[in-house]
N, C-alpha and C. Protein backbone atom coordinates (compact mmCIF):
# COMPACT_ATOMS: atom_id res chain seq x y z
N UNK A 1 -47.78 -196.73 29.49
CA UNK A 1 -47.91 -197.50 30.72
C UNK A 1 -46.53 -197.71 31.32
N UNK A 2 -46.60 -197.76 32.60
CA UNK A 2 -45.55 -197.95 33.26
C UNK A 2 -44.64 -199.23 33.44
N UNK A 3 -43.07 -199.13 33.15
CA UNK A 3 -42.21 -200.78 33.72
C UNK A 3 -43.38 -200.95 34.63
N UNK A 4 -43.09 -202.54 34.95
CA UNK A 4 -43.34 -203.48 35.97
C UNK A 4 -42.41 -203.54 36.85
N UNK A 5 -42.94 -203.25 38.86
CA UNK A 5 -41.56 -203.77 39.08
C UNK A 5 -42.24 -205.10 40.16
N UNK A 6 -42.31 -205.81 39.82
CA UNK A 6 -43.48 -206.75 40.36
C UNK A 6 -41.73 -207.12 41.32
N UNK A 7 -40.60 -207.32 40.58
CA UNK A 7 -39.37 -207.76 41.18
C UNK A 7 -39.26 -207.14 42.55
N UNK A 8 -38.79 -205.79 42.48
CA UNK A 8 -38.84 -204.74 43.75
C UNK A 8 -39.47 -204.67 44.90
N UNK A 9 -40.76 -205.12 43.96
CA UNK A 9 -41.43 -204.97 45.38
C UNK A 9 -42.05 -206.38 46.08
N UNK A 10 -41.70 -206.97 45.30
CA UNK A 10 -41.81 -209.10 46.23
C UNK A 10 -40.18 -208.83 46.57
N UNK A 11 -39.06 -208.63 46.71
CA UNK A 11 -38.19 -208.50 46.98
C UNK A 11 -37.83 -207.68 48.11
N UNK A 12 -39.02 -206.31 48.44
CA UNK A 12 -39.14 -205.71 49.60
C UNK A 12 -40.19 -206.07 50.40
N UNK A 13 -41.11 -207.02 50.15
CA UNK A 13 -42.04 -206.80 51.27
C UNK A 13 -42.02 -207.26 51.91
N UNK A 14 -41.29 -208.07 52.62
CA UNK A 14 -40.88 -208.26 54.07
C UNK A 14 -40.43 -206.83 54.95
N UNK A 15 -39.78 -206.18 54.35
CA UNK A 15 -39.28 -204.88 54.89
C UNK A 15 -40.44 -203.69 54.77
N UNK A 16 -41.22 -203.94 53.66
CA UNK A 16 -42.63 -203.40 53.74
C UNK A 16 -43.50 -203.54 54.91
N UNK A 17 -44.20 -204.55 54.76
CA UNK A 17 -44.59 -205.65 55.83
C UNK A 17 -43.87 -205.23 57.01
N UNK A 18 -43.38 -205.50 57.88
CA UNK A 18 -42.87 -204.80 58.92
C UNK A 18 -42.63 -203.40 59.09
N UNK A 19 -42.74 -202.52 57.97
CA UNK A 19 -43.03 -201.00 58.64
C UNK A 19 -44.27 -201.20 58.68
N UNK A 20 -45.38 -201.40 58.17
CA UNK A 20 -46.73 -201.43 58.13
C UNK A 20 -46.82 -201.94 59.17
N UNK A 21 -46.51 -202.72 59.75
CA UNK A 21 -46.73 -203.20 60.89
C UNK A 21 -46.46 -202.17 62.18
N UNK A 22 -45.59 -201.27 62.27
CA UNK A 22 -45.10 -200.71 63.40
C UNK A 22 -45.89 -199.85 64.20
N UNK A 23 -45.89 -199.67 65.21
CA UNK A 23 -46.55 -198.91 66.32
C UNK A 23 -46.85 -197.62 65.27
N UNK A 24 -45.71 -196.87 65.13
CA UNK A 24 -45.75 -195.38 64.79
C UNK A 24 -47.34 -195.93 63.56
N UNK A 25 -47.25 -196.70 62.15
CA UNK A 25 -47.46 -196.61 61.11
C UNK A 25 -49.27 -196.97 61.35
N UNK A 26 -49.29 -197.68 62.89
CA UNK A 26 -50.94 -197.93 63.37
C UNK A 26 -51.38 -196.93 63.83
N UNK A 27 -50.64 -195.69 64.70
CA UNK A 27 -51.02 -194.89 65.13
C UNK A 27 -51.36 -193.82 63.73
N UNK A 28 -50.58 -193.75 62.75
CA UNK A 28 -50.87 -192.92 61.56
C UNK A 28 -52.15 -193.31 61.16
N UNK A 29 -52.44 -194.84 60.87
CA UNK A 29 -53.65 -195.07 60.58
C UNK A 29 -54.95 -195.19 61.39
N UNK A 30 -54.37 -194.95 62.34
CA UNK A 30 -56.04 -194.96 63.19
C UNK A 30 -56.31 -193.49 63.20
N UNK A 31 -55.96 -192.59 62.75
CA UNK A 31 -56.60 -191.24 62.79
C UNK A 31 -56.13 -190.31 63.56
N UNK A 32 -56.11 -191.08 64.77
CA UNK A 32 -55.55 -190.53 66.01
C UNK A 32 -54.38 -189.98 66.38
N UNK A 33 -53.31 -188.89 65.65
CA UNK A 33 -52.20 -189.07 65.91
C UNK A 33 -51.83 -187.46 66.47
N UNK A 34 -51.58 -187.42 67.70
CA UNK A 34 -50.84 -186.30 68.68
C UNK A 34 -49.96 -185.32 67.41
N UNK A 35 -50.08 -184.18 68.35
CA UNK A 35 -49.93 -183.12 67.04
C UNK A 35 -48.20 -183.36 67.47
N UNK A 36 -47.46 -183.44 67.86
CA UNK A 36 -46.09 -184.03 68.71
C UNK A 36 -45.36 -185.19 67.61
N UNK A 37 -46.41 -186.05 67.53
CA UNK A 37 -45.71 -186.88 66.27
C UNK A 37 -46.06 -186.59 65.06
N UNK A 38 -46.96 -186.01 64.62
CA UNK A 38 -47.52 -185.32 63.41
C UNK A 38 -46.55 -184.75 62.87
N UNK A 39 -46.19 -183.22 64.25
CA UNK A 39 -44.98 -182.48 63.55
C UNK A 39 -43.99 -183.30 63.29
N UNK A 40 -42.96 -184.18 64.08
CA UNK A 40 -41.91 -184.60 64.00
C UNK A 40 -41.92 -185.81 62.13
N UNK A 41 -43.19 -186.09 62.14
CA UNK A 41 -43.39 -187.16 61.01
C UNK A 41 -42.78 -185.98 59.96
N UNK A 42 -43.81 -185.15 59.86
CA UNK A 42 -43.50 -184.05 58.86
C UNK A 42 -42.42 -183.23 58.52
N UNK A 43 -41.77 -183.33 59.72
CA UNK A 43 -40.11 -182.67 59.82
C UNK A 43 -38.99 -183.59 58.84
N UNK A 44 -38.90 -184.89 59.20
CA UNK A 44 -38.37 -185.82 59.40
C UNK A 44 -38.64 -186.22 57.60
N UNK A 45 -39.91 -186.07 56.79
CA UNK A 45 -40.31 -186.32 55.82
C UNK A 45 -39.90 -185.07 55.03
N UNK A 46 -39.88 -184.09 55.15
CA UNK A 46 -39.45 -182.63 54.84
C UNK A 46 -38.14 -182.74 54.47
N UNK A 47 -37.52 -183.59 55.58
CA UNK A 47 -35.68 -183.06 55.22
C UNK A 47 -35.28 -184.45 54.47
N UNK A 48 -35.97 -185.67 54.61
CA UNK A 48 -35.57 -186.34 53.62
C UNK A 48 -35.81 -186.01 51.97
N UNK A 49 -36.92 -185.31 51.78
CA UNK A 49 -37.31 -184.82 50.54
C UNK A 49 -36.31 -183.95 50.00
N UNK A 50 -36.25 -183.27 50.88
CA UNK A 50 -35.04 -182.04 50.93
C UNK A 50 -33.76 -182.51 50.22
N UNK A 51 -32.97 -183.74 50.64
CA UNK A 51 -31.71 -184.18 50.36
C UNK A 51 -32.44 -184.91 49.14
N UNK A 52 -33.64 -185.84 48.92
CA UNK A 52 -33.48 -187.17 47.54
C UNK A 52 -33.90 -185.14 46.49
N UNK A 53 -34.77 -184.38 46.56
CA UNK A 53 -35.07 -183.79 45.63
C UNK A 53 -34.13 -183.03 44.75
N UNK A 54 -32.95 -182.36 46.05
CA UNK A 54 -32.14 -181.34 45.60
C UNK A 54 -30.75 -182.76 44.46
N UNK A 55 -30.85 -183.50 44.85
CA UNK A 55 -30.15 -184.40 44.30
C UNK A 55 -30.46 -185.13 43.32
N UNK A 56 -31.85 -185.01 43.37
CA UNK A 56 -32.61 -185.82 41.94
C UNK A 56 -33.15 -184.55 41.48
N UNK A 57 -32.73 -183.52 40.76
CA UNK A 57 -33.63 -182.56 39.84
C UNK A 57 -34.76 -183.07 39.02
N UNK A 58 -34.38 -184.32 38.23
CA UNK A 58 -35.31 -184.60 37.73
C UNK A 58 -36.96 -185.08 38.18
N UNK A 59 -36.84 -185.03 39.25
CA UNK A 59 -38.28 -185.05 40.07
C UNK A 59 -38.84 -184.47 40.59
N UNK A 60 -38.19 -183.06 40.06
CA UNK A 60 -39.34 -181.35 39.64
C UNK A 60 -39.60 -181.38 38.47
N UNK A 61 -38.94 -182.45 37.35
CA UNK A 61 -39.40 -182.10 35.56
C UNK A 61 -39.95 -182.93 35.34
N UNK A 62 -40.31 -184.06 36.19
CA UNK A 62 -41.33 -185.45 36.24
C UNK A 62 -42.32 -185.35 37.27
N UNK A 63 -42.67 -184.14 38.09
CA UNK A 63 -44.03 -183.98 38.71
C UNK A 63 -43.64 -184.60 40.32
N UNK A 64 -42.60 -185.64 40.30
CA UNK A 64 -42.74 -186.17 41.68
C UNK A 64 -42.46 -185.30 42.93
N UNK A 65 -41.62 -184.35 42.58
CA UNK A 65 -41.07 -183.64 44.25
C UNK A 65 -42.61 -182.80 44.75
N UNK A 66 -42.64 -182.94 46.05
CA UNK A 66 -43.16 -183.12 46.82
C UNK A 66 -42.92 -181.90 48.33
N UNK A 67 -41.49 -181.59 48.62
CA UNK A 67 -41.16 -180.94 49.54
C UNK A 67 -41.67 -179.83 49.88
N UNK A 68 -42.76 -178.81 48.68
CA UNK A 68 -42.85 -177.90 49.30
C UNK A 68 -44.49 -177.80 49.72
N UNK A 69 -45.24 -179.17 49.27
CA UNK A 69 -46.50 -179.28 50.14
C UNK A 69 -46.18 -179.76 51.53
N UNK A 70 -45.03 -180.48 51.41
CA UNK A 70 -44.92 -181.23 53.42
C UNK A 70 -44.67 -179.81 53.89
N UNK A 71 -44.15 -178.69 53.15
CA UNK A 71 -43.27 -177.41 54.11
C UNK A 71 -44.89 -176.84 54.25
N UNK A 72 -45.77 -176.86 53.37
CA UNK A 72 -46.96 -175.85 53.79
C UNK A 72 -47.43 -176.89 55.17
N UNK A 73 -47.93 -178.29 54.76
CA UNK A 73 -48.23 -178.37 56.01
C UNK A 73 -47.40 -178.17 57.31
N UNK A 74 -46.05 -178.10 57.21
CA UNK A 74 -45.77 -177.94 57.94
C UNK A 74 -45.24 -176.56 59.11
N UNK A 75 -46.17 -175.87 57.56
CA UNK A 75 -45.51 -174.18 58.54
C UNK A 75 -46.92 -173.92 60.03
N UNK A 76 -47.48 -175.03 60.20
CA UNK A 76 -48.98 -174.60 60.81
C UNK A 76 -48.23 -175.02 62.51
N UNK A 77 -46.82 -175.89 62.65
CA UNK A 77 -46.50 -176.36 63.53
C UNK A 77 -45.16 -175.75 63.98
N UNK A 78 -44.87 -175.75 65.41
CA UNK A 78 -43.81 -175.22 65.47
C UNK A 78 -42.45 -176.33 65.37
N UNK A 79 -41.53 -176.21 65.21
CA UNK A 79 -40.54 -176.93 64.45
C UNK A 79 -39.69 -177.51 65.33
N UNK A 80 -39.44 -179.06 65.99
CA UNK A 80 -38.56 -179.48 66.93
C UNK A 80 -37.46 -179.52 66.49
N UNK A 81 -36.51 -180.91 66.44
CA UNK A 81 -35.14 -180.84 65.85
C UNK A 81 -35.32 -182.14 65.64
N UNK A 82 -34.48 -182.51 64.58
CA UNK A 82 -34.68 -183.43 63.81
C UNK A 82 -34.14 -184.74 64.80
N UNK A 83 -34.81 -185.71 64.45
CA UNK A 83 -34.26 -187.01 65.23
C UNK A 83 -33.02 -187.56 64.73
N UNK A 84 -32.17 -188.44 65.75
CA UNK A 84 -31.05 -189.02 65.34
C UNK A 84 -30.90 -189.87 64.07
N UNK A 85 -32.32 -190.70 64.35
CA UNK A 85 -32.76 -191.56 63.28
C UNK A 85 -32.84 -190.72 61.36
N UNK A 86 -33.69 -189.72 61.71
CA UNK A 86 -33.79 -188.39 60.46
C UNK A 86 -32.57 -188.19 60.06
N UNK A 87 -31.33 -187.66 61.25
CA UNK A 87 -30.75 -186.92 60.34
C UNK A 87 -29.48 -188.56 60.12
N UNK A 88 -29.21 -189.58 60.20
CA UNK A 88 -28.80 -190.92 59.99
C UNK A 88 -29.04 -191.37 58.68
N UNK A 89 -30.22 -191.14 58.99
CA UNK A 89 -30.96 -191.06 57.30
C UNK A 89 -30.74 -189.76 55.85
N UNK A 90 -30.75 -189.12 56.49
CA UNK A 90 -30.05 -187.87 56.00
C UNK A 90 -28.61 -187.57 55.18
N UNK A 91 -28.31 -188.49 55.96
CA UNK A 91 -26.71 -188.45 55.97
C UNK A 91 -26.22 -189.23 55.03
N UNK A 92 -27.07 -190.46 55.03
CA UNK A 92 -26.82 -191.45 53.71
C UNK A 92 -27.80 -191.03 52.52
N UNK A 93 -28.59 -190.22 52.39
CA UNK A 93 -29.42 -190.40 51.11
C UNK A 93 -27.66 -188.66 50.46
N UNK A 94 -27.47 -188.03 51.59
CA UNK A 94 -26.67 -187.66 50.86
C UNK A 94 -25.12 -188.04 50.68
N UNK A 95 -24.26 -189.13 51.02
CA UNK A 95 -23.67 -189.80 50.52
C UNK A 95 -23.58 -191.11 50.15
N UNK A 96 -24.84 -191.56 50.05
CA UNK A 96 -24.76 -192.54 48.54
C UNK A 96 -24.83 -192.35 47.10
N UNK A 97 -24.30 -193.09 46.22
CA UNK A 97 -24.32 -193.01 44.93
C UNK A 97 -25.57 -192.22 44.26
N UNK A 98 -25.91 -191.46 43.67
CA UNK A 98 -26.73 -190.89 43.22
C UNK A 98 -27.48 -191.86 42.63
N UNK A 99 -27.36 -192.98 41.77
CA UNK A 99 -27.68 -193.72 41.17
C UNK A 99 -28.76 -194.31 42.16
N UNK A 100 -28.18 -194.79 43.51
CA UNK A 100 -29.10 -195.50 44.21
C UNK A 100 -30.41 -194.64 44.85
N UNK A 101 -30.37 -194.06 44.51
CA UNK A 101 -31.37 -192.74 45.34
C UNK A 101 -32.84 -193.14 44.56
N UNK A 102 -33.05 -193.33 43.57
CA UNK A 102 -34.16 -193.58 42.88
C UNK A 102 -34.88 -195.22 43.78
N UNK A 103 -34.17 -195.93 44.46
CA UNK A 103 -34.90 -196.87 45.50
C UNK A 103 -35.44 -196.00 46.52
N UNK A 104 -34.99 -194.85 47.46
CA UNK A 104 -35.23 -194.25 48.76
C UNK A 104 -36.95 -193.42 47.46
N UNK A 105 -36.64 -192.84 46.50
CA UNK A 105 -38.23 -192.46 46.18
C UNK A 105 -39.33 -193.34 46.18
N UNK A 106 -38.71 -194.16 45.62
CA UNK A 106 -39.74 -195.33 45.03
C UNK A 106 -40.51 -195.93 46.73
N UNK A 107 -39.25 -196.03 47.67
CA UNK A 107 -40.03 -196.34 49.36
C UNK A 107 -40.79 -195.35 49.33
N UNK A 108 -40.30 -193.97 49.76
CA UNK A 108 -40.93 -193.28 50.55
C UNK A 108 -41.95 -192.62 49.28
N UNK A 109 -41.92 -192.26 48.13
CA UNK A 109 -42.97 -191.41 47.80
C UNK A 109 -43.89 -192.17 47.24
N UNK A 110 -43.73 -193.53 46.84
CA UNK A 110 -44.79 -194.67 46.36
C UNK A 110 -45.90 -194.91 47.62
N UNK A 111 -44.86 -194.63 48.48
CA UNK A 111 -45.97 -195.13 50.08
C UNK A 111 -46.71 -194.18 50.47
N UNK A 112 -46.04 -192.70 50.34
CA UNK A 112 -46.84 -192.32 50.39
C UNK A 112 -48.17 -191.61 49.59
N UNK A 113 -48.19 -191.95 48.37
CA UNK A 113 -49.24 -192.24 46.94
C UNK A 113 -50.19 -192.62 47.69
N UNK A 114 -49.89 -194.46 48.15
CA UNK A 114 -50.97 -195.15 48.74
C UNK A 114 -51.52 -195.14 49.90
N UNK A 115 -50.24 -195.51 50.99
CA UNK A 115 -50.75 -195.16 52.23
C UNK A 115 -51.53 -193.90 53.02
N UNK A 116 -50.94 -193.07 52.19
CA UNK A 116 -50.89 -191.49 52.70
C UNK A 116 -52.74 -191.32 52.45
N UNK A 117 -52.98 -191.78 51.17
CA UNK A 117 -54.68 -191.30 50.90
C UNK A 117 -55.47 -191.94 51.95
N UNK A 118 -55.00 -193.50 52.87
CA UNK A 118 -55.85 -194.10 53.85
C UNK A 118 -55.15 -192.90 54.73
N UNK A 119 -54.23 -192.56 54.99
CA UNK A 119 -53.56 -191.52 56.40
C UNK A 119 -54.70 -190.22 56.29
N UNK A 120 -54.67 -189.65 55.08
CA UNK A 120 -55.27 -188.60 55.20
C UNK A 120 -56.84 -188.52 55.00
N UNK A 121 -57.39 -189.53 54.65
CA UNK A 121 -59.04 -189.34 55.05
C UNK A 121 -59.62 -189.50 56.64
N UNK A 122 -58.25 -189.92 57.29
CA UNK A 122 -58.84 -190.21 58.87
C UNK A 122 -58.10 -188.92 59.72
N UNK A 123 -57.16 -188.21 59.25
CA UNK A 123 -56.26 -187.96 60.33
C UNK A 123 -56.95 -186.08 60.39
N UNK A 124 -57.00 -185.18 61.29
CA UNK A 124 -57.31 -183.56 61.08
C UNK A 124 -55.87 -182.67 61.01
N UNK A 125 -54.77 -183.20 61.29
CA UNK A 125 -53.89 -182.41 60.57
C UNK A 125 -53.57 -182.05 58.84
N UNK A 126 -52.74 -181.08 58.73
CA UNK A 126 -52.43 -180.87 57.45
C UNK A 126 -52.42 -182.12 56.81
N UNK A 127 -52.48 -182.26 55.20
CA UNK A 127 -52.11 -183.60 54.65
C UNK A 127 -51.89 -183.01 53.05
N UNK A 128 -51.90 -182.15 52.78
CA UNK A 128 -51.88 -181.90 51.22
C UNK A 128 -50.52 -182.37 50.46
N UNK A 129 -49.79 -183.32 51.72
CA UNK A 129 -48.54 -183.95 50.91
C UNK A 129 -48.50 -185.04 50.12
N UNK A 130 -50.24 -185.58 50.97
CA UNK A 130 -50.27 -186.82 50.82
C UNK A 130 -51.24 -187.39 49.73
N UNK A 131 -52.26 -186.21 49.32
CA UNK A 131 -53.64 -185.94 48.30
C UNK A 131 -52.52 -185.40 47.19
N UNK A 132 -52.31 -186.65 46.45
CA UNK A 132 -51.91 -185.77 45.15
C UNK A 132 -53.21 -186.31 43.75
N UNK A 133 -53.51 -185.34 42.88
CA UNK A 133 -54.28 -185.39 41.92
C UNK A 133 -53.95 -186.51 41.17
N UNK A 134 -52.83 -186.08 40.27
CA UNK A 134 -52.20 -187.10 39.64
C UNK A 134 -51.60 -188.38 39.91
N UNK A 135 -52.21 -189.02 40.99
CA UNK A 135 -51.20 -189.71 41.80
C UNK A 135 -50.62 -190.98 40.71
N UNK A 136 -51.65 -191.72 40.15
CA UNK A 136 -51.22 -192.63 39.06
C UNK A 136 -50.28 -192.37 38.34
N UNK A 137 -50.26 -191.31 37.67
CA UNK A 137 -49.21 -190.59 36.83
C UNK A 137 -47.86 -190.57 37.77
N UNK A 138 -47.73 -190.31 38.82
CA UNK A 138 -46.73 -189.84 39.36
C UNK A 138 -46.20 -191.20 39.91
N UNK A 139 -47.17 -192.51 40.40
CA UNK A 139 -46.70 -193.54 40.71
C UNK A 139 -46.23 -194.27 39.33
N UNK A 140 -46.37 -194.00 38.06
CA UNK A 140 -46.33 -194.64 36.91
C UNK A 140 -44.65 -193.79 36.97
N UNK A 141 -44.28 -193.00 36.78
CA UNK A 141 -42.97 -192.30 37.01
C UNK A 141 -41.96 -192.59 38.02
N UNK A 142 -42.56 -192.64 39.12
CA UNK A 142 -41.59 -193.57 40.11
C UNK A 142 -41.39 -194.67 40.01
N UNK A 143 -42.09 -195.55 39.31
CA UNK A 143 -42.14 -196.92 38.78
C UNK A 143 -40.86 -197.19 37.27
N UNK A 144 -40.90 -196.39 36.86
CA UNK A 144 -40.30 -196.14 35.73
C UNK A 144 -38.54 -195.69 36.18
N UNK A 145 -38.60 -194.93 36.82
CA UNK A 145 -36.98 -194.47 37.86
C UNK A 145 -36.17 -196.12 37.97
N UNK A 146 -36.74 -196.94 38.74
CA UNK A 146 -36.56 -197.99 38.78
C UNK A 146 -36.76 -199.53 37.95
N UNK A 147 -37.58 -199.39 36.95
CA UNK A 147 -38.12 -200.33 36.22
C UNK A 147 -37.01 -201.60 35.78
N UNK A 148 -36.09 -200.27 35.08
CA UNK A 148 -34.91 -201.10 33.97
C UNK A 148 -34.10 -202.26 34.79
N UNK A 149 -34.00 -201.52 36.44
CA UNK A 149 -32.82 -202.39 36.63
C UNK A 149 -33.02 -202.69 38.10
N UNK A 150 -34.43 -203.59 38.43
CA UNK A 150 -34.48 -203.40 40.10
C UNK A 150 -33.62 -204.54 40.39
N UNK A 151 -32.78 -205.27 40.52
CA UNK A 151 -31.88 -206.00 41.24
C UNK A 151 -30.89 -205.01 41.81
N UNK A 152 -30.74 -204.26 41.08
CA UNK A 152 -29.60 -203.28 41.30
C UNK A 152 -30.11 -201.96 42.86
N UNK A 153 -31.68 -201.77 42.85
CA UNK A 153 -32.07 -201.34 43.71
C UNK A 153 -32.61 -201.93 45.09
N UNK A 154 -32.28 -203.09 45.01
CA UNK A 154 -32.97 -204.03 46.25
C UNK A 154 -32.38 -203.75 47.87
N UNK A 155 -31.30 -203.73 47.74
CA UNK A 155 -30.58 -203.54 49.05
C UNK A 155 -30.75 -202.11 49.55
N UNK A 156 -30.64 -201.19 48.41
CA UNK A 156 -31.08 -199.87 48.92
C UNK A 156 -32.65 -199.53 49.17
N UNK A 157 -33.62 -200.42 48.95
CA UNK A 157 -35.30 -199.83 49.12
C UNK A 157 -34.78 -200.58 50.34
N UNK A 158 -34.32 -202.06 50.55
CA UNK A 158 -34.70 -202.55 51.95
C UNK A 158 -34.03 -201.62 52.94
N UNK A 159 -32.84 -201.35 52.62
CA UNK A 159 -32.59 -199.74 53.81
C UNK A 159 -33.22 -198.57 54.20
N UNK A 160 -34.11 -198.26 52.97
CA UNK A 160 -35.19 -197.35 52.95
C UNK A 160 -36.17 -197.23 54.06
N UNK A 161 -36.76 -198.72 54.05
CA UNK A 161 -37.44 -199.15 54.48
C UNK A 161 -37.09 -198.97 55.91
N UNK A 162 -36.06 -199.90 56.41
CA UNK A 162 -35.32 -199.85 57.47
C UNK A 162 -35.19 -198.70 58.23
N UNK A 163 -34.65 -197.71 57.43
CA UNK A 163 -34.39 -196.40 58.27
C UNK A 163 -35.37 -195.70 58.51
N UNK A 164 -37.30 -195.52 57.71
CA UNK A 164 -37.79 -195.17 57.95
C UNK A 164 -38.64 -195.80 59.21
N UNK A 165 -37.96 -197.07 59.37
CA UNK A 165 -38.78 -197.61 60.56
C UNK A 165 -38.27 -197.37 61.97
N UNK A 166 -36.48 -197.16 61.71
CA UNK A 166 -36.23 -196.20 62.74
C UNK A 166 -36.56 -194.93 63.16
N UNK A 167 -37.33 -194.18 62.09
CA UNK A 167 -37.25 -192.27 62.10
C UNK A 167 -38.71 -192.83 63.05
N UNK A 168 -39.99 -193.88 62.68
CA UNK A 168 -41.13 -194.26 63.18
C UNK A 168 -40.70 -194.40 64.41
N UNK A 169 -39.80 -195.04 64.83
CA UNK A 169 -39.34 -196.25 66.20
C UNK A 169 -38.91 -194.86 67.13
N UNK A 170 -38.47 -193.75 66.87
CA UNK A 170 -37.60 -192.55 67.36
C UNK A 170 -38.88 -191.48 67.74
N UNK A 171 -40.11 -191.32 66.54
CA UNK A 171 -40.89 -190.54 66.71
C UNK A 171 -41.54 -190.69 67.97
N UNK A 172 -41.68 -191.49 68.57
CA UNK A 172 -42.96 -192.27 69.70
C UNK A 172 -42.05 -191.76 71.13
């Protein structure tokens, strides 16, 4: 069974809580979402994977990476350019401490475990990033990245958070 991070995440959900809240994250959930922000979501989710995966190896030998189902869905679209917000974000998952990088998974690939399965029973674009089999297993592993020492990860999930609410705030 997996650490607890009961800490982490009462410690982020205010910053939770307010992406859930955002325009972009209602439009994901109502089903309804223009193939325009679809692609750009998927771009934007692609190249962050891109920088936490190639930097965390170990989350091709623990099941979590993810990058090359967002690339299938995303070969069905043609490819804009990445937002200011994306590549901002970009820029810091690749110069921060390696150490801190295990908060930016725990945001973005925990959310999308959960959120992603309500995203993808409503939405008709690609989604096979978001349907994973194992998902327990894989949220029990991302849980574990972080377990030992979430004080130490707090400031970096709430940036997580943050910046993905800009890449949302940029998509629209």
């Amino acid at each position: 069974m997996a650490n607890s991070t009961d800490y982490l995440k009462q410690a982020t959900s205010a910053s939770h809580r307010e992406l859930e809240s955002s325009v972009f994250a209602k439009i994901l959930l109502s089903g309804v979402v223009p193939e325009r922000l679809w692609s750009g979501y998927l771009l934007s989710k692609y190249s962050v994977s891109v920088v936490m995966e190639s930097r965390l190896p170990v989350m091709d030998e623990l099941g979590i990476s993810r990058r090359h189902l967002i690339y299938e869905d995303l070969t069905l679209f043609t490819r804009g350019t990445l937002s200011k917000a994306t590549i901002k974000y970009v820029n810091r998952l690749t110069t921060i401490a390696i150490e801190k990088l295990p908060a930016h998974v725990y945001v973005n690939y925990l959310g999308d475990l959960f959120g992603g399965r309500i995203i993808a029973k409503g939405i008709s674009w690609p989604t096979s990033h978001l349907v994973r089999k194992n998902a327990p297993v894989i949220a029990d592993r991302i849980r574990d990245m972080v377990a030992d020492d979430q004080e130490f990860f707090v400031d970096e999930a709430i940036a997580a958070f943050e910046m993905t609410r800009e890449i949302y705030n940029e998509l629209l």
